[in-house]
C-alpha atoms as a PDB file:
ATOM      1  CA  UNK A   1       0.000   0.000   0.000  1.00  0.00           C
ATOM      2  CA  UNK A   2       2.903   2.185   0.935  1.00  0.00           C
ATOM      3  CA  UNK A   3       4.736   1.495  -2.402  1.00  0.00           C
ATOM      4  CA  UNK A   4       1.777   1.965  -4.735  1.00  0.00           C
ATOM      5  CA  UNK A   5       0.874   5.871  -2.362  1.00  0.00           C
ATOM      6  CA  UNK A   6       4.045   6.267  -2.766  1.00  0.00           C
ATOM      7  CA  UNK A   7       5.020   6.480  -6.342  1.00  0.00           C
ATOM      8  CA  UNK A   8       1.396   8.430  -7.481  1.00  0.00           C
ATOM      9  CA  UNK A   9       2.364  11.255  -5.272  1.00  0.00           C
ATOM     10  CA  UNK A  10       5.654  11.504  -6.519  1.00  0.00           C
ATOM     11  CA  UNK A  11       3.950  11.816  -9.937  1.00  0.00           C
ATOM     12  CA  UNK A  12       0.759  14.308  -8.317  1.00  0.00           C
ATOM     13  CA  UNK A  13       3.946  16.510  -6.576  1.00  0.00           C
ATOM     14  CA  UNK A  14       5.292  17.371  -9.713  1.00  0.00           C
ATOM     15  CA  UNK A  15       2.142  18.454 -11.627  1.00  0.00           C
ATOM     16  CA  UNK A  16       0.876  20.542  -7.879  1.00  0.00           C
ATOM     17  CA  UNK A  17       4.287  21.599  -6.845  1.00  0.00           C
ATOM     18  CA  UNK A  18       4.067  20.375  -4.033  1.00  0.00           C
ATOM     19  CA  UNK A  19       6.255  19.079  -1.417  1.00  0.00           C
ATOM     20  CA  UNK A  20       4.094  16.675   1.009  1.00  0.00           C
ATOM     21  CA  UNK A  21       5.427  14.790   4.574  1.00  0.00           C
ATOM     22  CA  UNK A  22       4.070  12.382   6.446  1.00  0.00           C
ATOM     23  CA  UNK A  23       5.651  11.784   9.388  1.00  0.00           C
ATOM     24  CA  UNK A  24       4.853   8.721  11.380  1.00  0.00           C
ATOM     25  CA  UNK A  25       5.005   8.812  15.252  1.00  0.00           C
ATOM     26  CA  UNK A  26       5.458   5.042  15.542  1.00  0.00           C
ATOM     27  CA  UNK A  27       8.546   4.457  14.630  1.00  0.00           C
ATOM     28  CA  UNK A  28       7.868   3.645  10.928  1.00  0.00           C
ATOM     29  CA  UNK A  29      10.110   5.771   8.428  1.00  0.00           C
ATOM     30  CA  UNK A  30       8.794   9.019   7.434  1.00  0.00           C
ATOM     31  CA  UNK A  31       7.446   9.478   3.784  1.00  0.00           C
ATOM     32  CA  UNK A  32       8.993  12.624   2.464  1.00  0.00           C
ATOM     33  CA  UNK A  33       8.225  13.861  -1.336  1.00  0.00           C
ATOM     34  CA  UNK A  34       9.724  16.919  -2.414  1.00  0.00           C
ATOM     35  CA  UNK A  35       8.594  19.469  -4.814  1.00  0.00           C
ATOM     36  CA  UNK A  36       9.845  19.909  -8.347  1.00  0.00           C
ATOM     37  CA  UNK A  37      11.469  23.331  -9.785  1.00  0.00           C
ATOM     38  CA  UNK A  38      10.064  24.969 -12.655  1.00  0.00           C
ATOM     39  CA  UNK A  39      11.003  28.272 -12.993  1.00  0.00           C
ATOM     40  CA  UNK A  40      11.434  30.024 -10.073  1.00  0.00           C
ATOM     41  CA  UNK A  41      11.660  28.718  -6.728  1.00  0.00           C
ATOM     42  CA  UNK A  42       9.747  30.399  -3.975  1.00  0.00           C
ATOM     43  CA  UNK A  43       8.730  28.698  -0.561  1.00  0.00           C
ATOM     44  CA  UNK A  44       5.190  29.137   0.583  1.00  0.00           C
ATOM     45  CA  UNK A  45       4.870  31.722   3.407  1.00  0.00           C
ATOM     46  CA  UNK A  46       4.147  30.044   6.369  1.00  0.00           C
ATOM     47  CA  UNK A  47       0.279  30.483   7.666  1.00  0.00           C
ATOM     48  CA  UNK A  48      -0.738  31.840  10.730  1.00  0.00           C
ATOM     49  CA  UNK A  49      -1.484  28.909  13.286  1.00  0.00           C
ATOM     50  CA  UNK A  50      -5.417  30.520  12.927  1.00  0.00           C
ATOM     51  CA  UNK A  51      -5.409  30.751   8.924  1.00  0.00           C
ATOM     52  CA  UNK A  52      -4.451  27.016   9.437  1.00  0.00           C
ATOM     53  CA  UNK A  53      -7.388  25.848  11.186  1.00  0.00           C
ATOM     54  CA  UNK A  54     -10.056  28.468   9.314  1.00  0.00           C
ATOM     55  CA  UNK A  55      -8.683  27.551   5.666  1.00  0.00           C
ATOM     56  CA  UNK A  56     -10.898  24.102   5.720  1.00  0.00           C
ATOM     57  CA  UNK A  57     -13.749  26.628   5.278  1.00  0.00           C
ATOM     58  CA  UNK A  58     -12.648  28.941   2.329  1.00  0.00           C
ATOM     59  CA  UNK A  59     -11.357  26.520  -0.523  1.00  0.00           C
ATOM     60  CA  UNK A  60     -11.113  29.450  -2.976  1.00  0.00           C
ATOM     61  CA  UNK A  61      -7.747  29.271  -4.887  1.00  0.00           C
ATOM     62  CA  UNK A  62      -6.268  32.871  -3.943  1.00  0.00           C
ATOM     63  CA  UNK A  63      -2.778  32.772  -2.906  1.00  0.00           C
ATOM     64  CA  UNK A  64      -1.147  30.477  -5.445  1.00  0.00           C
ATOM     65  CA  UNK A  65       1.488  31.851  -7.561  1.00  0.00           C
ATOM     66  CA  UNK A  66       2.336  29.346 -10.360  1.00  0.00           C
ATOM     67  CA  UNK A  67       6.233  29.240  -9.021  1.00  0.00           C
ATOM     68  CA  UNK A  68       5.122  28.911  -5.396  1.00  0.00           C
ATOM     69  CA  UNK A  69       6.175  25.592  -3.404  1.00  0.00           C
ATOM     70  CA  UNK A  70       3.281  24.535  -1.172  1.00  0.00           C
ATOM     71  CA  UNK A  71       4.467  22.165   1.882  1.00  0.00           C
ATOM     72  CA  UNK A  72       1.761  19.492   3.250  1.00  0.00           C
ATOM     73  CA  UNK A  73       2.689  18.084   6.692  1.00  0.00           C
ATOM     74  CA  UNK A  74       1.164  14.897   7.534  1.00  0.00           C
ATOM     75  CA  UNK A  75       1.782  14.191  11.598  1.00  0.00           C
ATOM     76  CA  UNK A  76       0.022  10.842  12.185  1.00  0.00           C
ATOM     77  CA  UNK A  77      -0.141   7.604  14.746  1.00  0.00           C
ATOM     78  CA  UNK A  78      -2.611   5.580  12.959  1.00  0.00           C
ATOM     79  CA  UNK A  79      -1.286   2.083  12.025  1.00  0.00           C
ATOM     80  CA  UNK A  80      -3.829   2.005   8.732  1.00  0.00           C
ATOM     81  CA  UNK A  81      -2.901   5.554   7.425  1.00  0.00           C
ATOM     82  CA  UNK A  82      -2.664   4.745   4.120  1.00  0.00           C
ATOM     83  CA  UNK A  83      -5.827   2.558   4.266  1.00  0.00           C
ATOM     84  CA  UNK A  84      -7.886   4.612   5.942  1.00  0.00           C
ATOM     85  CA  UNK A  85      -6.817   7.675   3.384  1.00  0.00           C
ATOM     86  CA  UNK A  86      -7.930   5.798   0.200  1.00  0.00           C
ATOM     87  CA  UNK A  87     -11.001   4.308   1.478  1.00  0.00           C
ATOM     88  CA  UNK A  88     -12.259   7.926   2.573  1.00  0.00           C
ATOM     89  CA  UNK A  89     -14.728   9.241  -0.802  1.00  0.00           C
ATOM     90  CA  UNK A  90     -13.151  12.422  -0.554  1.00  0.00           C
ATOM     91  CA  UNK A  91     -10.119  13.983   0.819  1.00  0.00           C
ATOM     92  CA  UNK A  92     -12.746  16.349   2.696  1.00  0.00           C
ATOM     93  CA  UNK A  93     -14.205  13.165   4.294  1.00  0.00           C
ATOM     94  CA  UNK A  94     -10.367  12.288   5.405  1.00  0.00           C
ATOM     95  CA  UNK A  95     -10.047  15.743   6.627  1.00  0.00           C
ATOM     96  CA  UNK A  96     -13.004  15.643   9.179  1.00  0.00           C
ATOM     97  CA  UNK A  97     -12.306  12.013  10.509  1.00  0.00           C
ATOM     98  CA  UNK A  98      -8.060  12.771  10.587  1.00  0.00           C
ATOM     99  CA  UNK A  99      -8.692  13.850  14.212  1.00  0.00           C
ATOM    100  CA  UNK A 100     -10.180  11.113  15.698  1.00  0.00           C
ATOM    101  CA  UNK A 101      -7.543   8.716  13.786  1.00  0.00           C
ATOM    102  CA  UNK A 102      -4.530  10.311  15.412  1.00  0.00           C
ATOM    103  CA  UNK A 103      -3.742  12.808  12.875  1.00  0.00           C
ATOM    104  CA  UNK A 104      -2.729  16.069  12.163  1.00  0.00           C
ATOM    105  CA  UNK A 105      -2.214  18.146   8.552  1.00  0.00           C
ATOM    106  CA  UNK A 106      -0.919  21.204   7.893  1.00  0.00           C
ATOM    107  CA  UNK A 107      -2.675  23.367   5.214  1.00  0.00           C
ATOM    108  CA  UNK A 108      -5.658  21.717   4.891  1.00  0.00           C
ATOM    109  CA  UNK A 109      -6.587  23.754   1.416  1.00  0.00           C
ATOM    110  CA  UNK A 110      -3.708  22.654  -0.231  1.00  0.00           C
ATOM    111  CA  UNK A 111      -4.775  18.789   0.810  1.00  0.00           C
ATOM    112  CA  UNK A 112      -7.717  19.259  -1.027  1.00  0.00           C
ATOM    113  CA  UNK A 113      -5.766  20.023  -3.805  1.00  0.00           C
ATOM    114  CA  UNK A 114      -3.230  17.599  -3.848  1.00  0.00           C
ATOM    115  CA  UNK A 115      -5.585  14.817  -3.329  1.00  0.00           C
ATOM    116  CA  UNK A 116      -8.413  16.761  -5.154  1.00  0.00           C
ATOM    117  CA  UNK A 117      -9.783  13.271  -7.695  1.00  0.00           C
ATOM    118  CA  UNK A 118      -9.511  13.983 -11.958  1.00  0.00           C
ATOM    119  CA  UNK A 119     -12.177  14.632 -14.065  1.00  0.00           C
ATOM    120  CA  UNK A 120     -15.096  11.783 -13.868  1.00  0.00           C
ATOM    121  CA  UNK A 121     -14.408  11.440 -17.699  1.00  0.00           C
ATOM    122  CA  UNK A 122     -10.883   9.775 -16.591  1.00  0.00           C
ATOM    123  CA  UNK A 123     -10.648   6.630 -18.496  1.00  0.00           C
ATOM    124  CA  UNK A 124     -13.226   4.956 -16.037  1.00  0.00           C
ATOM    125  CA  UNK A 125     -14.046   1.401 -15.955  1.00  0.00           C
ATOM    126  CA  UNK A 126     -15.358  -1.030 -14.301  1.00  0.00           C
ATOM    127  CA  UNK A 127     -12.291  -0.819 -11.609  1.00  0.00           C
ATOM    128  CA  UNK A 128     -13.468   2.563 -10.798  1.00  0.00           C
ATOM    129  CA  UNK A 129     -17.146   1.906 -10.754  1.00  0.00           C
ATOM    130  CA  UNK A 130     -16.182  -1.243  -8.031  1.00  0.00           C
ATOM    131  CA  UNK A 131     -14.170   1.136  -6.019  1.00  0.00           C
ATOM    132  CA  UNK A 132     -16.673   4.589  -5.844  1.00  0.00           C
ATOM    133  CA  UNK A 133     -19.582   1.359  -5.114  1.00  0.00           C
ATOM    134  CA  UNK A 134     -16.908   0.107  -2.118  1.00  0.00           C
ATOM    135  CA  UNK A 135     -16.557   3.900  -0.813  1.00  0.00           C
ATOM    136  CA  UNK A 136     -19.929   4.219  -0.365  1.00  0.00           C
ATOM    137  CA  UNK A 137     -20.727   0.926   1.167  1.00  0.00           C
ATOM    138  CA  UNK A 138     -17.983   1.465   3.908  1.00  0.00           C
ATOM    139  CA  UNK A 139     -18.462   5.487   4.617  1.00  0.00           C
ATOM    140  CA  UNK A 140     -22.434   4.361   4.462  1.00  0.00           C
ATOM    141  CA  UNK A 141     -22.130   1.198   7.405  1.00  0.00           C
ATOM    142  CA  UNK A 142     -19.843   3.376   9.770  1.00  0.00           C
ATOM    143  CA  UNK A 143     -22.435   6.328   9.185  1.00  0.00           C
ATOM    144  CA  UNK A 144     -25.102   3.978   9.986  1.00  0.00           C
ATOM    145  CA  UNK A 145     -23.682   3.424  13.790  1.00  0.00           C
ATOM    146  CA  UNK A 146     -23.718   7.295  14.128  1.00  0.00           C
ATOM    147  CA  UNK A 147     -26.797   9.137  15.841  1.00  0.00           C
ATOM    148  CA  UNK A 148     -25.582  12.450  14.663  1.00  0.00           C
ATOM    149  CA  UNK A 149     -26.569  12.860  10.932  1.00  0.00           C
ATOM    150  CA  UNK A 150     -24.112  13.436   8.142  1.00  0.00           C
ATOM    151  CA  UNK A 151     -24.013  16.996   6.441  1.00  0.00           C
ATOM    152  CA  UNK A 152     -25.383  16.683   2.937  1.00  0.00           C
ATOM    153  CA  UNK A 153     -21.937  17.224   1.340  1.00  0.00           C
ATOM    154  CA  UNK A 154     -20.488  14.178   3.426  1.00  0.00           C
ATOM    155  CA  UNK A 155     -22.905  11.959   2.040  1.00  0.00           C
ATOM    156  CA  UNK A 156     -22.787  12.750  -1.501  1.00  0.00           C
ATOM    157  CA  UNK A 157     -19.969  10.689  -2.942  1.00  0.00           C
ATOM    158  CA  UNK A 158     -18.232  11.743  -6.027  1.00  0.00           C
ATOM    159  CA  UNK A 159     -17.430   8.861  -8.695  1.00  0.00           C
ATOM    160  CA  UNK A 160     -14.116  10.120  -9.215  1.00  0.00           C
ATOM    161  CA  UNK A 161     -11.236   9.401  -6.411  1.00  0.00           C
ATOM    162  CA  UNK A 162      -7.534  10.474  -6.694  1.00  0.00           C
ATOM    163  CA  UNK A 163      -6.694   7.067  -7.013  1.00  0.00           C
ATOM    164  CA  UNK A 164      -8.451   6.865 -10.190  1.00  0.00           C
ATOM    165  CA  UNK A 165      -4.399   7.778 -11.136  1.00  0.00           C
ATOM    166  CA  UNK A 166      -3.309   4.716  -9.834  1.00  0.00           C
ATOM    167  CA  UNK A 167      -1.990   1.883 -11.960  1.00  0.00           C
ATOM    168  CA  UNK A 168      -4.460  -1.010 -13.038  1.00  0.00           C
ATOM    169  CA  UNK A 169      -2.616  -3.774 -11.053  1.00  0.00           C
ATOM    170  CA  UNK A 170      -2.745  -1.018  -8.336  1.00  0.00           C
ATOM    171  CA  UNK A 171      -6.400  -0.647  -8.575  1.00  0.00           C
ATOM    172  CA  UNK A 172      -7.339  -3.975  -8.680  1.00  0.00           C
ATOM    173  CA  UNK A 173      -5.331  -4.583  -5.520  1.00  0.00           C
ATOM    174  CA  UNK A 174      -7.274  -1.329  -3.881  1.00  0.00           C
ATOM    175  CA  UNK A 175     -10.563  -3.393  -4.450  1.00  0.00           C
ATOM    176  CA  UNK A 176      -8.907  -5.910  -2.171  1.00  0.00           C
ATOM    177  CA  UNK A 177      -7.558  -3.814   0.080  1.00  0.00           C
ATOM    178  CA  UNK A 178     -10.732  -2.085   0.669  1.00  0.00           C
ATOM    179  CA  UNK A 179     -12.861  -5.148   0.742  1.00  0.00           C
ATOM    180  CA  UNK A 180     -10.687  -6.703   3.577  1.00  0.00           C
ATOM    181  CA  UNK A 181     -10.690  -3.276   5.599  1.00  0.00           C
ATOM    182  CA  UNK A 182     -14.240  -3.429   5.775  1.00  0.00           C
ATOM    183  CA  UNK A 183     -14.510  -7.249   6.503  1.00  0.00           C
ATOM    184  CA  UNK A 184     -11.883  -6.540   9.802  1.00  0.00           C
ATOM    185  CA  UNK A 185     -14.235  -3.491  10.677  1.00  0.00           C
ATOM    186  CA  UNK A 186     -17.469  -5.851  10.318  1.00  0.00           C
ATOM    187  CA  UNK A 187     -16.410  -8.719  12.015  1.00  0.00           C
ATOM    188  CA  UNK A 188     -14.574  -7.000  14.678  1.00  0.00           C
ATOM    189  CA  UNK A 189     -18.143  -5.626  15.945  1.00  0.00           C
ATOM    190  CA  UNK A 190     -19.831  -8.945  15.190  1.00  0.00           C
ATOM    191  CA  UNK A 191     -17.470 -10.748  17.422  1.00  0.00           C
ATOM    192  CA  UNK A 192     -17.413  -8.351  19.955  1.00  0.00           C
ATOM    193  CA  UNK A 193     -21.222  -8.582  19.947  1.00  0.00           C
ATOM    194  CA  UNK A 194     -20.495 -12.140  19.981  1.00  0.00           C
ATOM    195  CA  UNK A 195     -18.486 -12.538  23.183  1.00  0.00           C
ATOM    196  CA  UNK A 196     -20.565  -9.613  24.497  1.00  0.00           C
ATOM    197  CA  UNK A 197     -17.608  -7.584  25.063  1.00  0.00           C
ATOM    198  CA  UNK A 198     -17.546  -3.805  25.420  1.00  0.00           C
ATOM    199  CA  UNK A 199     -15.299  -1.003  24.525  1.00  0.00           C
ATOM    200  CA  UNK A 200     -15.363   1.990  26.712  1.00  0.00           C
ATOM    201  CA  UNK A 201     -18.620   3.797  26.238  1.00  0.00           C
ATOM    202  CA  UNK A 202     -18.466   6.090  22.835  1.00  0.00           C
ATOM    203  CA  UNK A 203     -14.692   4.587  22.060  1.00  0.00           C
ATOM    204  CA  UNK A 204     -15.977   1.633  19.843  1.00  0.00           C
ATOM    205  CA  UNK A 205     -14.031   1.643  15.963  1.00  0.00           C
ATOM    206  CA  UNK A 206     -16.999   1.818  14.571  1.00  0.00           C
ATOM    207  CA  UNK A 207     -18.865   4.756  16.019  1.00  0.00           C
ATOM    208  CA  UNK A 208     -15.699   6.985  14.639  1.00  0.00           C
ATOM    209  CA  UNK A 209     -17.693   8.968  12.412  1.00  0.00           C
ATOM    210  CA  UNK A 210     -20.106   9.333  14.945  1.00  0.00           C
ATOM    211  CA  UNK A 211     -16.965  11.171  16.921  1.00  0.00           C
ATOM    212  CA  UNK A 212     -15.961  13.017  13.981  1.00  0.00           C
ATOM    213  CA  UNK A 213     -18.914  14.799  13.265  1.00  0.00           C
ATOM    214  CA  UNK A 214     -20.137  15.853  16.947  1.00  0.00           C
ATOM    215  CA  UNK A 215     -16.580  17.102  16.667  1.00  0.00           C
ATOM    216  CA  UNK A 216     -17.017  18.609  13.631  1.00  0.00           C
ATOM    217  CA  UNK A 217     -20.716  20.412  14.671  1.00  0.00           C
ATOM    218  CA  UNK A 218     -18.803  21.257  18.345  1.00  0.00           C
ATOM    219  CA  UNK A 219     -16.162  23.172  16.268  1.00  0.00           C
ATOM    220  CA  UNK A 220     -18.545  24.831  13.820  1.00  0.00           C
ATOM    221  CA  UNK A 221     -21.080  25.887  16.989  1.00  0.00           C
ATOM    222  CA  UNK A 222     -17.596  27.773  17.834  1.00  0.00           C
ATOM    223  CA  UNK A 223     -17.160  25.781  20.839  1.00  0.00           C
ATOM    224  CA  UNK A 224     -14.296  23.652  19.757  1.00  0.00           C
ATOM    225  CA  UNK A 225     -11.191  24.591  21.970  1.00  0.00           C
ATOM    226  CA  UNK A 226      -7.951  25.247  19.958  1.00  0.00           C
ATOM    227  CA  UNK A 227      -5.629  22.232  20.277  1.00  0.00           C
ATOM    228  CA  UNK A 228      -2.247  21.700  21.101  1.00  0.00           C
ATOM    229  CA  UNK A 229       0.261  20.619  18.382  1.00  0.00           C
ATOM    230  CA  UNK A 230       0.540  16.317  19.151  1.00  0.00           C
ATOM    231  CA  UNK A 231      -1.213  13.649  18.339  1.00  0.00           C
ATOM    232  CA  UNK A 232      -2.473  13.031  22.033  1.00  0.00           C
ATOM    233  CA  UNK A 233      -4.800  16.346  21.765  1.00  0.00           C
ATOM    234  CA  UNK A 234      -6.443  15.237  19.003  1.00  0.00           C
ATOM    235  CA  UNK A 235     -10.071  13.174  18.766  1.00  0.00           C
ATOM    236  CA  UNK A 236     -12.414  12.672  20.895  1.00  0.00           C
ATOM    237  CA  UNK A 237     -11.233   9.236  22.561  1.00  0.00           C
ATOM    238  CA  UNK A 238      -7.817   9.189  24.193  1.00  0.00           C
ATOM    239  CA  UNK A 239      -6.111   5.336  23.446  1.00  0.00           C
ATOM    240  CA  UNK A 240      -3.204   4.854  26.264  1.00  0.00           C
END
């Protein structure tokens, strides 16, 4: 999964400019993919710590010079990053769960660029058409354990997907990928239904969307507290 990530968004940094970390607090090696010259070479101002966390809300393209290197810094402890990243419909749907699977970007207009999907017209198949179907099916279940309704834009599910980019082989090894993320997710409830086991109250896997969006409401009521740079700050269920 790493490999295949990998060597699109060495391909996606070149035609964005666009250098993009991800740093891994787990001990697994950072992912670092640097930006590509063209003409001139200027580095992005940094934002303002609050530009960073109000930019999620105005995704108009205004301070983008064609020659300016934008930096993405991915901070993250979740073992499944790159699996929960490409079964997400949209990069906006990674954005709002990111918190509540230990993670932390930087910039989070230019990730909606860089993992922005192509044009639906994109050589699609029946690859493609398997994968938006297996999206849907997986954002749909965890939705379904949530008591907090999805905004409309949430459940309205492009057919396009930045991995649309990907390889064939690569795709057809998404379909698996995805298929067997969803089986681990099902059965792990199933079985712990099973054995009548409990997680701590609200912590369960699958209620994280249901975390993510009273997050996401709590923020947007204005009564989201600013967090502290670290992946123990962030989400709403603290694993020790």
């Amino acid at each position: 999964m790493r490999e295949m990530f990998v060597r699109w968004a060495q391909a996606r940094a070149r035609q964005e400019y666009t250098q993009l970390k991800i740093v891994f607090r787990d001990g697994r090696k950072d992912v670092h993919i640097p930006a590509y010259e063209r003409n001139i070479l200027q580095q992005q101002p940094e934002l303002s710590e609050e530009d960073s966390d109000t930019e999620m809300l105005d995704l108009d393209e205004t301070d983008a010079a064609k020659n300016t290197v934008r930096c993405i810094t991915i901070t993250t402890s979740d073992p499944s990053f790159f699996t929960n990243l490409i079964i997400s419909p949209t990069p906006k749907h990674y954005l709002t769960i990111a918190p509540e699977l230990l993670t932390s970007i930087t910039h989070p207009r230019f990730f909606l660029s860089f993992f922005a999907a192509p044009s639906p017209l994109f050589g699609r198949d029946s690859t493609h058409r398997t994968l938006s179907k297996l999206r849907r099916k997986v954002f749909r279940w965890y939705i379904s354990h949530s008591t907090i309704a999805s905004p409309p834009d949430l459940f309205i599910h492009p057919d396009s997907h930045f991995t649309d980019t990907f390889t064939r082989p690569d795709q057809r090894w998404l379909v698996w990928i995805i298929n067997m993320a969803y089986f681990a997710s099902w059965a792990e409830e199933a079985v712990m239904w099973k054995i009548s086991a409990k997680y701590v109250d609200g912590g369960e896997p699958w209620k994280v969307w249901e975390r993510a969006l009273r997050r996401l409401f709590a923020g947007a009521e204005g009564g989201k507290e600013r967090e502290a740079e670290g992946w123990e700050d962030l989400g709403s269920v603290r694993y020790v």
